[in-house]
C-alpha atoms as a PDB file:
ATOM      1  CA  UNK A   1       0.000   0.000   0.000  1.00  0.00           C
ATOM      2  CA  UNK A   2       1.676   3.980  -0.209  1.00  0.00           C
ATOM      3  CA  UNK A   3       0.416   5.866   2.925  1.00  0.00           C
ATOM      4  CA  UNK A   4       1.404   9.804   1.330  1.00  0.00           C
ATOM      5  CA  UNK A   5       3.277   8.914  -1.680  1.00  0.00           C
ATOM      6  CA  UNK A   6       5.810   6.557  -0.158  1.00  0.00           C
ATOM      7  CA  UNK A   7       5.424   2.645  -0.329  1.00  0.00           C
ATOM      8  CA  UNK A   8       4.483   0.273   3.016  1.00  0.00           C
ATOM      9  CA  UNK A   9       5.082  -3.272   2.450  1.00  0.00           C
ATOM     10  CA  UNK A  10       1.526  -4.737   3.050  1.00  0.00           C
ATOM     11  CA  UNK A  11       2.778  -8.181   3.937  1.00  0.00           C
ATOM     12  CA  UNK A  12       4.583  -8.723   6.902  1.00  0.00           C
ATOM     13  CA  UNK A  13       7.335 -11.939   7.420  1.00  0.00           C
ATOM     14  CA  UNK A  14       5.815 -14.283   9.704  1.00  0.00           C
ATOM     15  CA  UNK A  15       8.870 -14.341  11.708  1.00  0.00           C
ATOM     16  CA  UNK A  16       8.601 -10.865  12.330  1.00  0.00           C
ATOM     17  CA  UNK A  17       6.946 -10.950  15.686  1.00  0.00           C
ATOM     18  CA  UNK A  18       5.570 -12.613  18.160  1.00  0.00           C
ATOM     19  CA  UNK A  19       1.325 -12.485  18.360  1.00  0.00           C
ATOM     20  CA  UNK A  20       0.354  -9.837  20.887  1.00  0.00           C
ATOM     21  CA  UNK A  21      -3.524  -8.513  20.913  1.00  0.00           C
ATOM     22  CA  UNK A  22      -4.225  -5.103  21.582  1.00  0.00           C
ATOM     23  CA  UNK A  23      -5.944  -5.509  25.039  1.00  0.00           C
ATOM     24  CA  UNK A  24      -5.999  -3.115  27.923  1.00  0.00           C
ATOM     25  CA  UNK A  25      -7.701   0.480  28.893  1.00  0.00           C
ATOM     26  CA  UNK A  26      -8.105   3.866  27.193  1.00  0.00           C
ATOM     27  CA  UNK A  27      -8.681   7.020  28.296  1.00  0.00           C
ATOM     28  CA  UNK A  28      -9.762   9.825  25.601  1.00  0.00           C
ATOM     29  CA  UNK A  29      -9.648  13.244  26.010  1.00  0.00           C
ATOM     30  CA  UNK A  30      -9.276  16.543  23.931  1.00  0.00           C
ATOM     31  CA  UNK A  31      -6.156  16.719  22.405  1.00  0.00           C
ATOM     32  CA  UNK A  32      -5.280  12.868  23.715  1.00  0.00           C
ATOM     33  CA  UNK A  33      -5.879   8.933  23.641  1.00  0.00           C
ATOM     34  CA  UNK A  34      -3.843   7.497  26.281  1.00  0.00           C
ATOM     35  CA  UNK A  35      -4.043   3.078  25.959  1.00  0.00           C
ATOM     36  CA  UNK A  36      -2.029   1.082  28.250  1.00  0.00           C
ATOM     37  CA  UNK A  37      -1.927  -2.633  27.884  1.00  0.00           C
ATOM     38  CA  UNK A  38      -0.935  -4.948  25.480  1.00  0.00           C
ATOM     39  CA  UNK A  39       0.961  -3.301  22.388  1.00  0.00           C
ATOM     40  CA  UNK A  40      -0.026  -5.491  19.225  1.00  0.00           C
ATOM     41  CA  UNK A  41       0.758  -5.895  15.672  1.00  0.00           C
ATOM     42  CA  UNK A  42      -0.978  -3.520  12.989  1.00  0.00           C
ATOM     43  CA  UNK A  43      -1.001  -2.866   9.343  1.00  0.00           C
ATOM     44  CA  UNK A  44       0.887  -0.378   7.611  1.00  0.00           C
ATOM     45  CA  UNK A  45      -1.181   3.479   8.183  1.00  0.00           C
ATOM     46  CA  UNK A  46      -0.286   7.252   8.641  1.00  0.00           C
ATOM     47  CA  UNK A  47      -2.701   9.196  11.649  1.00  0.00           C
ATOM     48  CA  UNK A  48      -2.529  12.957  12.171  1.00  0.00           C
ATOM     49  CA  UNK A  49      -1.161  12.534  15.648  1.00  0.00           C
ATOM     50  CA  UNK A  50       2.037  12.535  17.205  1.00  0.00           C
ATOM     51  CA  UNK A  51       2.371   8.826  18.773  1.00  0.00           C
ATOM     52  CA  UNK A  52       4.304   7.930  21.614  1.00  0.00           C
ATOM     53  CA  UNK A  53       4.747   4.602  22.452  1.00  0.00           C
ATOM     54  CA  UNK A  54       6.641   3.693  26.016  1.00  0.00           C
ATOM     55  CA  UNK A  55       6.998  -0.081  27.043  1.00  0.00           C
ATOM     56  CA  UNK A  56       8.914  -2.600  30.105  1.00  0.00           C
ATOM     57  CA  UNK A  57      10.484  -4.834  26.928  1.00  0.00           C
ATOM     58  CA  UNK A  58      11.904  -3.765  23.375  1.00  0.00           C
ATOM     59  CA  UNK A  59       9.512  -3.723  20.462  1.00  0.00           C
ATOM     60  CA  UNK A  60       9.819  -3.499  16.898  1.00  0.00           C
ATOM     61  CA  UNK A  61       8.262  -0.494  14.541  1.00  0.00           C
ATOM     62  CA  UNK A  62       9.112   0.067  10.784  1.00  0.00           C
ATOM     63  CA  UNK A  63       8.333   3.000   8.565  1.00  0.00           C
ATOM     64  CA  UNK A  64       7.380   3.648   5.266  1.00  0.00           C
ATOM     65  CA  UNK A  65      10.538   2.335   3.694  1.00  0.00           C
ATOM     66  CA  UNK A  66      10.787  -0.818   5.368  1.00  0.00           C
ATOM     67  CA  UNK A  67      13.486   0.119   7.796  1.00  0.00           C
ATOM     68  CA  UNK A  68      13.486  -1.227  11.089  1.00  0.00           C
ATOM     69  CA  UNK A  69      13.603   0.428  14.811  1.00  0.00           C
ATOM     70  CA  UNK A  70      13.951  -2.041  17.875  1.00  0.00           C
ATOM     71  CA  UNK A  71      13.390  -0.349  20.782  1.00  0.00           C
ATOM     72  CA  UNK A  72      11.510   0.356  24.314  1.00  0.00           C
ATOM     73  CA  UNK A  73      10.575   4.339  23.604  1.00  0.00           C
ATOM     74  CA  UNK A  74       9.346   5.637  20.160  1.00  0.00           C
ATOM     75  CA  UNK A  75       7.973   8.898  18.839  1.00  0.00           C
ATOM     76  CA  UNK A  76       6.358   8.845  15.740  1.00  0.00           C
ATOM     77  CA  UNK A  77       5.434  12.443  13.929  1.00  0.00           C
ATOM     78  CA  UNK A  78       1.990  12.678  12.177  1.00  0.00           C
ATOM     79  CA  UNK A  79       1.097  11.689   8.603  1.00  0.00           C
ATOM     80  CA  UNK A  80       4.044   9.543   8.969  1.00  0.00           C
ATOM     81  CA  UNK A  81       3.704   5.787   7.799  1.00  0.00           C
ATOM     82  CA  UNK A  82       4.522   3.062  10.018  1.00  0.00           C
ATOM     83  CA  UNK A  83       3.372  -0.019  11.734  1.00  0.00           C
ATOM     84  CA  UNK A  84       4.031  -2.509  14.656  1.00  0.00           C
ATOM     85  CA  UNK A  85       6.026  -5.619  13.611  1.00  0.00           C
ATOM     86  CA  UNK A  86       6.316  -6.757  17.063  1.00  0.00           C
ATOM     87  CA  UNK A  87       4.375  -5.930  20.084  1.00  0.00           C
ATOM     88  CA  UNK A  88       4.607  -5.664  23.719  1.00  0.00           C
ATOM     89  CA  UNK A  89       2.715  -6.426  27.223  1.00  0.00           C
ATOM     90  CA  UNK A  90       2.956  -3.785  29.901  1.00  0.00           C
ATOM     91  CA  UNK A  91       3.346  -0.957  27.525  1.00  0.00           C
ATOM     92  CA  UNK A  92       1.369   3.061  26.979  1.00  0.00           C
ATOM     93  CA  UNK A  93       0.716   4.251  23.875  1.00  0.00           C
ATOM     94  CA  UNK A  94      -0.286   7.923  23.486  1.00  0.00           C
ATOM     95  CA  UNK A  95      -1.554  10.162  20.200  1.00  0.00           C
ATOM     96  CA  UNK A  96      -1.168  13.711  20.764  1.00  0.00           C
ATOM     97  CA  UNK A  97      -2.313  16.225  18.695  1.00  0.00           C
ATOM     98  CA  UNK A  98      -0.146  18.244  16.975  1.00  0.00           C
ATOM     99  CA  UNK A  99      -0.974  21.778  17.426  1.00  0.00           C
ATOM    100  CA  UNK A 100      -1.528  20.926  21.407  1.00  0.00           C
ATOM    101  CA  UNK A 101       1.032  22.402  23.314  1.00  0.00           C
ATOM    102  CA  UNK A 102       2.059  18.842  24.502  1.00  0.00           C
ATOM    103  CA  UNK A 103       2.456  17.053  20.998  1.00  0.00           C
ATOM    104  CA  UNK A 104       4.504  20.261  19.724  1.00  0.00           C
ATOM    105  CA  UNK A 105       6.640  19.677  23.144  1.00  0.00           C
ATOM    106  CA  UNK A 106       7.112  16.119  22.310  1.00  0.00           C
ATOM    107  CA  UNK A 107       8.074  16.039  18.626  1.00  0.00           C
ATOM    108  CA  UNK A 108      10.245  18.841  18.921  1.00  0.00           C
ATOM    109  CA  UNK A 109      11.909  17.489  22.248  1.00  0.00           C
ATOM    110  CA  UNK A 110      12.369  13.954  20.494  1.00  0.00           C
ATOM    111  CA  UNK A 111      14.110  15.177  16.727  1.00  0.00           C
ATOM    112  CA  UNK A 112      12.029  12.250  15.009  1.00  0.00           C
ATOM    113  CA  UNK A 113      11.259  12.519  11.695  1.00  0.00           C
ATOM    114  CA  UNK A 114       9.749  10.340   8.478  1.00  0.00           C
ATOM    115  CA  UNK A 115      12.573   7.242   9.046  1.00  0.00           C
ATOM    116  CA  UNK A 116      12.393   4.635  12.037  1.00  0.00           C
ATOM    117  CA  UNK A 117      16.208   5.770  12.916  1.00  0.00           C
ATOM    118  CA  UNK A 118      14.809   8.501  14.295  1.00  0.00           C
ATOM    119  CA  UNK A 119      12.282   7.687  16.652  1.00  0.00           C
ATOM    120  CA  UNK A 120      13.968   5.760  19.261  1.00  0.00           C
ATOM    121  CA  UNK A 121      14.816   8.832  21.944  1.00  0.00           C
ATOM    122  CA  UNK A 122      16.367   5.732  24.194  1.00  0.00           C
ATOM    123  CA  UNK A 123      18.886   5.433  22.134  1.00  0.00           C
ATOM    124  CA  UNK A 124      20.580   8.680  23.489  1.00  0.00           C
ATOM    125  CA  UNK A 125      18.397   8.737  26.463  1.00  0.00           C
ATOM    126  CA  UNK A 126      18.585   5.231  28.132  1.00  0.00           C
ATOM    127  CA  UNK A 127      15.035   5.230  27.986  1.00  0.00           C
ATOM    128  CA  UNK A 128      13.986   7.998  30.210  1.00  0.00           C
ATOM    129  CA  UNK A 129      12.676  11.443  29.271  1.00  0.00           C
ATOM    130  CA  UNK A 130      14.916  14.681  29.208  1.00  0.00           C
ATOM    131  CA  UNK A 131      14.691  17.170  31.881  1.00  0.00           C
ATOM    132  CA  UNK A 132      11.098  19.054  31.980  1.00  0.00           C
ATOM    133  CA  UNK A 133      11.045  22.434  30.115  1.00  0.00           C
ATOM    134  CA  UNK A 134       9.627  25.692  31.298  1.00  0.00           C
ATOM    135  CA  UNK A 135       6.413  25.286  29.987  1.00  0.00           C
ATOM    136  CA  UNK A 136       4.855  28.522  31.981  1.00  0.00           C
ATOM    137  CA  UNK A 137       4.257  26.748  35.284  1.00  0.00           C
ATOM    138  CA  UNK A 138       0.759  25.767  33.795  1.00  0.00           C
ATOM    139  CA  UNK A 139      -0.271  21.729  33.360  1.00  0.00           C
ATOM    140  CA  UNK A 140      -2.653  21.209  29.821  1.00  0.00           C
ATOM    141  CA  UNK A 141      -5.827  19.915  31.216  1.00  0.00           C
ATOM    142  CA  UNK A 142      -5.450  16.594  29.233  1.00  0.00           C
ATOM    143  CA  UNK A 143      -3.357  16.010  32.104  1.00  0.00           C
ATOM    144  CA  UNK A 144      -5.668  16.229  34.762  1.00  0.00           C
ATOM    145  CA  UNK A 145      -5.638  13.210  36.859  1.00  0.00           C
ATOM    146  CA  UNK A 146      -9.177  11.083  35.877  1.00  0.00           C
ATOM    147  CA  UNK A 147     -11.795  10.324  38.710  1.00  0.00           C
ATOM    148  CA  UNK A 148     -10.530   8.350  41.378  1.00  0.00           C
ATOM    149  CA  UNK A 149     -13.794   5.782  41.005  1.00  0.00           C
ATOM    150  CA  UNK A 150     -12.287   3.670  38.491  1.00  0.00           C
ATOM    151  CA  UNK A 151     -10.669   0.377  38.694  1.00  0.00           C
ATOM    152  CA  UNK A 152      -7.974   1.390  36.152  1.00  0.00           C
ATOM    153  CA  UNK A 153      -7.936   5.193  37.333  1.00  0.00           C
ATOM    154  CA  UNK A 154      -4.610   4.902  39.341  1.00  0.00           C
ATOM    155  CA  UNK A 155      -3.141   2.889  36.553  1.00  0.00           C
ATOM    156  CA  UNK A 156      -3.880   5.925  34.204  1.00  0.00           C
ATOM    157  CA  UNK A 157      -2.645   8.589  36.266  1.00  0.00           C
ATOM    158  CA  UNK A 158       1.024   7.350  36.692  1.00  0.00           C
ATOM    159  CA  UNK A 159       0.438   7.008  32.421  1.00  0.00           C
ATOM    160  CA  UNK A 160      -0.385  10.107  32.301  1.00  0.00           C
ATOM    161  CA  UNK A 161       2.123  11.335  34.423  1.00  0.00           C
ATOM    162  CA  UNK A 162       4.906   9.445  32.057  1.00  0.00           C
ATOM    163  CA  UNK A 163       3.489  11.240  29.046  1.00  0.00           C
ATOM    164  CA  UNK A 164       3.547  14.224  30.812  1.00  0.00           C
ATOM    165  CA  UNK A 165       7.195  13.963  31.636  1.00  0.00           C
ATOM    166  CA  UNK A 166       8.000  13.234  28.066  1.00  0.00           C
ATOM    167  CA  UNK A 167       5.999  16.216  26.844  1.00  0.00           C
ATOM    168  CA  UNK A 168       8.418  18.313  29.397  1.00  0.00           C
ATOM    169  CA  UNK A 169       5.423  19.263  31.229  1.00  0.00           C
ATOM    170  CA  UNK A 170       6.224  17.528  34.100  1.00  0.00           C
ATOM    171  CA  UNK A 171       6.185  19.818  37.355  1.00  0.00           C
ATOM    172  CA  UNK A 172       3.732  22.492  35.876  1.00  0.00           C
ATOM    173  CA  UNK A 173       1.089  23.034  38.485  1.00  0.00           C
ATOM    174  CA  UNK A 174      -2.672  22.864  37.782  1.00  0.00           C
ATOM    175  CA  UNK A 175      -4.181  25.758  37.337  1.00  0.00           C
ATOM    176  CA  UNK A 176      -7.853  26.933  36.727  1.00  0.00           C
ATOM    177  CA  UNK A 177      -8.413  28.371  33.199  1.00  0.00           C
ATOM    178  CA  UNK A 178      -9.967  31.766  32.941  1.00  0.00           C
ATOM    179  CA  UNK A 179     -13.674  31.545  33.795  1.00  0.00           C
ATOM    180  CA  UNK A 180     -14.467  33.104  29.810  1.00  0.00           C
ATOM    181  CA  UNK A 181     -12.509  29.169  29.119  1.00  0.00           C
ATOM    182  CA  UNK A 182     -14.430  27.609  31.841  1.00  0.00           C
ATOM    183  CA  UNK A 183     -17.650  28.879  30.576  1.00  0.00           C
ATOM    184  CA  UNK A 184     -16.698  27.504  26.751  1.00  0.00           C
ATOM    185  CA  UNK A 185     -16.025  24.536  28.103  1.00  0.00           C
ATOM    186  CA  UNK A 186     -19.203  24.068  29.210  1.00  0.00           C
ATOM    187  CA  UNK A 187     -21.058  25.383  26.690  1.00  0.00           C
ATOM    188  CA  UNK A 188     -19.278  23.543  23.556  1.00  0.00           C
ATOM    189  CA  UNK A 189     -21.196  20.090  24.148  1.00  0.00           C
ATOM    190  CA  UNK A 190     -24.769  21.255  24.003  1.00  0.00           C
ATOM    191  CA  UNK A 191     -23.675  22.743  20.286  1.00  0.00           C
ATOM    192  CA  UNK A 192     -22.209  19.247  18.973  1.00  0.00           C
ATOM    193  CA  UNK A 193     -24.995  17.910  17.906  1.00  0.00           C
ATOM    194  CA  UNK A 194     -26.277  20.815  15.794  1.00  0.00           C
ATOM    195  CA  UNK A 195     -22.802  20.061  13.151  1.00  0.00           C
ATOM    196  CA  UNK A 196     -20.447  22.787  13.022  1.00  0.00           C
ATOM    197  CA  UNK A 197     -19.593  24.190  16.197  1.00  0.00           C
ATOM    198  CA  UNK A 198     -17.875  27.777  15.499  1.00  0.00           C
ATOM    199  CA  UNK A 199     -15.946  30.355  17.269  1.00  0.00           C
ATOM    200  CA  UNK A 200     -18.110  33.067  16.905  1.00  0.00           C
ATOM    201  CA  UNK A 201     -20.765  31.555  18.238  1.00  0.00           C
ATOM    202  CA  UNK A 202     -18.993  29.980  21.511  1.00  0.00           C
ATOM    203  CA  UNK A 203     -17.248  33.304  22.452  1.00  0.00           C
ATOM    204  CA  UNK A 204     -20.866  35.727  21.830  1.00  0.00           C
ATOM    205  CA  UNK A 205     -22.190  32.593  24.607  1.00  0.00           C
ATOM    206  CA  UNK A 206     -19.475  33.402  26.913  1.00  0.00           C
ATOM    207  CA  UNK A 207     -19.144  37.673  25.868  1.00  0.00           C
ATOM    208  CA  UNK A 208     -15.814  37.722  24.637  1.00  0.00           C
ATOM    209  CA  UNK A 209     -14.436  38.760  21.397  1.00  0.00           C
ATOM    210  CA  UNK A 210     -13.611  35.658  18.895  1.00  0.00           C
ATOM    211  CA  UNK A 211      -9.923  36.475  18.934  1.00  0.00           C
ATOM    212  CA  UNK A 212      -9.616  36.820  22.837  1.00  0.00           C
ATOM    213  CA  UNK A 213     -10.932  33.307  23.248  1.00  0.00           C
ATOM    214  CA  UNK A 214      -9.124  31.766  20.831  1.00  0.00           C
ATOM    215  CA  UNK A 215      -6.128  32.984  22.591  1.00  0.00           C
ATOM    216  CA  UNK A 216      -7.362  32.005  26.101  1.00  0.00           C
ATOM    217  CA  UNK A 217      -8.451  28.939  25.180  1.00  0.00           C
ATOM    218  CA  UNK A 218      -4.966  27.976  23.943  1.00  0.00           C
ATOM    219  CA  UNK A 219      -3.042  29.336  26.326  1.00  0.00           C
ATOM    220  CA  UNK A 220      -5.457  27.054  29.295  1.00  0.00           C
ATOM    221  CA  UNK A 221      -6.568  24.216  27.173  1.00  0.00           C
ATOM    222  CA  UNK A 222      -3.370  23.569  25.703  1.00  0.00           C
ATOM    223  CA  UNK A 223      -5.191  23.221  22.286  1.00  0.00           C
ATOM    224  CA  UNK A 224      -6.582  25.354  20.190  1.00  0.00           C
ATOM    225  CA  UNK A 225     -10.591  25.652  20.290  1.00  0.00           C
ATOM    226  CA  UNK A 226     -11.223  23.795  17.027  1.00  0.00           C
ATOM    227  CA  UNK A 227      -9.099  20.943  17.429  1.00  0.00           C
ATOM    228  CA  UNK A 228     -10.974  20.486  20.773  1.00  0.00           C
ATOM    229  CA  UNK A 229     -14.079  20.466  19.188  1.00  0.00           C
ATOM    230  CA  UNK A 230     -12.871  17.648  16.833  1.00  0.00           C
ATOM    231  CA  UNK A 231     -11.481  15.314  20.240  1.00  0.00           C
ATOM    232  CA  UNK A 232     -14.674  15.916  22.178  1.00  0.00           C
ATOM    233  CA  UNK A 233     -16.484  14.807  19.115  1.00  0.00           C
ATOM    234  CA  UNK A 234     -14.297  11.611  19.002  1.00  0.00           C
ATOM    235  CA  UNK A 235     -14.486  11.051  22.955  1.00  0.00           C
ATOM    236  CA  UNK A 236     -18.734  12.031  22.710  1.00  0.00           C
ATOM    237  CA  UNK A 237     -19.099   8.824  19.718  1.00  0.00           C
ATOM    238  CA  UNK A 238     -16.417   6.271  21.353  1.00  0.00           C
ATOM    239  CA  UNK A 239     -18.017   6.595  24.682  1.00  0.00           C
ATOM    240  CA  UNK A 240     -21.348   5.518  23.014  1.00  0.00           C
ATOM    241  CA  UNK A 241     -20.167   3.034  20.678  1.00  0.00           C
ATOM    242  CA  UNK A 242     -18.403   1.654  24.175  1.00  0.00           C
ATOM    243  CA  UNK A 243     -21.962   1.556  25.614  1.00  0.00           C
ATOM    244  CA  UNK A 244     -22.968  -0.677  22.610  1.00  0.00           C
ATOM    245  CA  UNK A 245     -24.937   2.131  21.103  1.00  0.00           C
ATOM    246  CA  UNK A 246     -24.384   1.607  16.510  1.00  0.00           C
ATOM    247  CA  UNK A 247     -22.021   3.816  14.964  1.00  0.00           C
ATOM    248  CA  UNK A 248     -24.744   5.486  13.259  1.00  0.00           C
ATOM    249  CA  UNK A 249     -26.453   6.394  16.020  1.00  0.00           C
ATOM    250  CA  UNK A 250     -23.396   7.669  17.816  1.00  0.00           C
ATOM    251  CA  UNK A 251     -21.862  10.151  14.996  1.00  0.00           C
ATOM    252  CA  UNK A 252     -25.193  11.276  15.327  1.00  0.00           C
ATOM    253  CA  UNK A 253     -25.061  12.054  19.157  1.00  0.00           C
ATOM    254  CA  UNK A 254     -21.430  13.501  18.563  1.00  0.00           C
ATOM    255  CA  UNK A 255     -22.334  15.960  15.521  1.00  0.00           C
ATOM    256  CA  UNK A 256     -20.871  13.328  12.675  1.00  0.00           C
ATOM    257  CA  UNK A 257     -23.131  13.292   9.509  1.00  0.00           C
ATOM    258  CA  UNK A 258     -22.987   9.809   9.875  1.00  0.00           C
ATOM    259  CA  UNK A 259     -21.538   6.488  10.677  1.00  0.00           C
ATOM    260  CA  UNK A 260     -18.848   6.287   7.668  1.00  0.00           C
ATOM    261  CA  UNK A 261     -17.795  10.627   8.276  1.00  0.00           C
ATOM    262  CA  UNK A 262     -16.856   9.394  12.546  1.00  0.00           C
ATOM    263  CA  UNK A 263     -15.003   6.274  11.518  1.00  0.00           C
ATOM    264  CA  UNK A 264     -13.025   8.602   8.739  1.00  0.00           C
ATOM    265  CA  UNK A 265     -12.699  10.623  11.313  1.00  0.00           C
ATOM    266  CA  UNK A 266     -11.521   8.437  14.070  1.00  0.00           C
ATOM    267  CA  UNK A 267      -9.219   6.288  11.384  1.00  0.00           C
ATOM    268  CA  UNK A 268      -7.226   9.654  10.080  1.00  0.00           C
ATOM    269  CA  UNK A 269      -6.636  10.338  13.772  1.00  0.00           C
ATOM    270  CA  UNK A 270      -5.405   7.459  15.974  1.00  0.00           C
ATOM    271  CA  UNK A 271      -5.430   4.676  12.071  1.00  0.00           C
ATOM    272  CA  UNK A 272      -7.905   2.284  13.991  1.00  0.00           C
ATOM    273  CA  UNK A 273     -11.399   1.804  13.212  1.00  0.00           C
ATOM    274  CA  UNK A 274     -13.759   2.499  16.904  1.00  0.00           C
ATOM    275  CA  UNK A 275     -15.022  -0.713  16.187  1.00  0.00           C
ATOM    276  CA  UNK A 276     -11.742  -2.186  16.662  1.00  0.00           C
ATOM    277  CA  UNK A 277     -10.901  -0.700  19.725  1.00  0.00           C
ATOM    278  CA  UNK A 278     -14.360  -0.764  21.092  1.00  0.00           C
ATOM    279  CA  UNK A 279     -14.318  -4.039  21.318  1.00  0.00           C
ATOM    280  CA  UNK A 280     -11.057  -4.702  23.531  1.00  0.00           C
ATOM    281  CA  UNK A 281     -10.477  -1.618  25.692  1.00  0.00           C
ATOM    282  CA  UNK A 282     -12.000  -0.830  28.805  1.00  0.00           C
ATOM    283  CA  UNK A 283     -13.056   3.249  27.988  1.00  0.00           C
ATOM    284  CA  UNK A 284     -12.322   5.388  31.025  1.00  0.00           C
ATOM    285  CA  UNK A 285     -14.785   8.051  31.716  1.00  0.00           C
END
């Protein structure tokens, strides 16, 4: 297959890897999917998200060209092709969006670029993140620890925590957003449904100028207000398809003009269908 303009072998040697199944949690959030589990095998595919993958033994990744990176850390930049030859238990894997303020941090931080060389930051690190940057003293709320009621929640948290490290968040406090954010925040899901949610109309609901929110929002959110949009649409239509509800019916719910336009949607970002993952992750709230 060629994933944008460059070839992916769409056979893979059946010595190439031992056969892990994806299997484990997932939390989904504006701006992030965070998995942790079992690391499995996948076809060849390109997603517009920065992908970190950090796991207890070595696995093996190759990119567009064939070439091979065996390692226990990888970052991956978006719309670049590459796929899984050999998995791993015990591991995280995280997709970032790339105008957040955490997957700039991270593909930046790691130099990795189109060729599987390049995406192995243990190989200069030892397998541990670089020193945290001065990121303003302020923690993106994807980072926000999840409620403390779930089985799996303490398990995420120290995830989180890890992908906040190798962002070079780690250390920023919490802090509350501006109440204009707040206010956006909770005003953007009664407009999914309705389609197209824009600016104008989120910062006349909260009385602030369109460029004034846009620039709050980014600065608190950690992602600009569009991109949000796009994630909470994701996370609204996963978290029904979780509770067994059909696609169809859950693009609807999420503002998708149907079942085909959320699974484009979801495929382009994280290059799974949500029926695949549905079906084998337990969905944090």
């Amino acid at each position: 297959m060629t994933v944008h303009g460059r070839r992916v072998p769409d056979r893979l040697d059946a010595d190439d890897v031992p056969g892990h199944a994806w299997r484990g949690w997932c939390l989904l959030r504006p701006g992030l999917l965070l998995y942790g589990g079992t690391v499995g095998r996948n076809e060849p595919h390109a997603h517009h998200a920065v992908q970190l993958i950090v796991a207890a033994e070595p696995f093996t990744m190759a990119d567009a060209r064939g070439e091979r990176v065996t390692t226990r850390v990888a970052v991956v930049p978006p719309d670049t092709g590459h796929t899984v030859l050999a998995g791993a238990h015990e591991a995280l894997l995280a997709h970032l969006d790339p105008r957040s303020s955490a997957g700039r941090s991270l593909l930046a931080r790691s130099g990795a670029g189109p060729r599987a060389s390049s995406w192995s930051p243990s190989a200069t690190r030892n397998g541990s993140p670089p020193a945290a940057d001065d990121c303003g003293g302020r923690r993106p709320l994807m980072f926000a620890p999840p409620p403390p009621d779930h089985t799996r929640s303490t398990e995420a948290a120290s995830a989180l925590r890890t992908v906040e490290a190798w962002s070079g968040h780690s250390g920023t406090a919490d802090a509350l957003p501006h109440p204009a954010v707040e206010a956006a925040i909770a005003v953007i899901p009664a407009l999914l449904p309705s389609g197209q949610v824009r600016l104008r109309a989120v910062a006349d609901a909260v009385h602030l100028s369109p460029s004034r929110l846009a620039h709050l929002f980014s600065a608190d959110v950690g992602i600009p207000l569009r991109p949000y949009v796009r994630w909470l649409r994701l996370r609204r239509a996963i978290d029904r398809v979780a509770a067994g509800e059909t696609l169809t019916s859950a693009a609807h719910t999420a503002g998708f003009t149907d079942g085909p336009h959320f699974t484009r949607a979801f495929r382009r970002t994280f290059g799974n269908t949500p029926s695949e993952l549905a079906a084998a992750i337990d969905w944090l709230p």
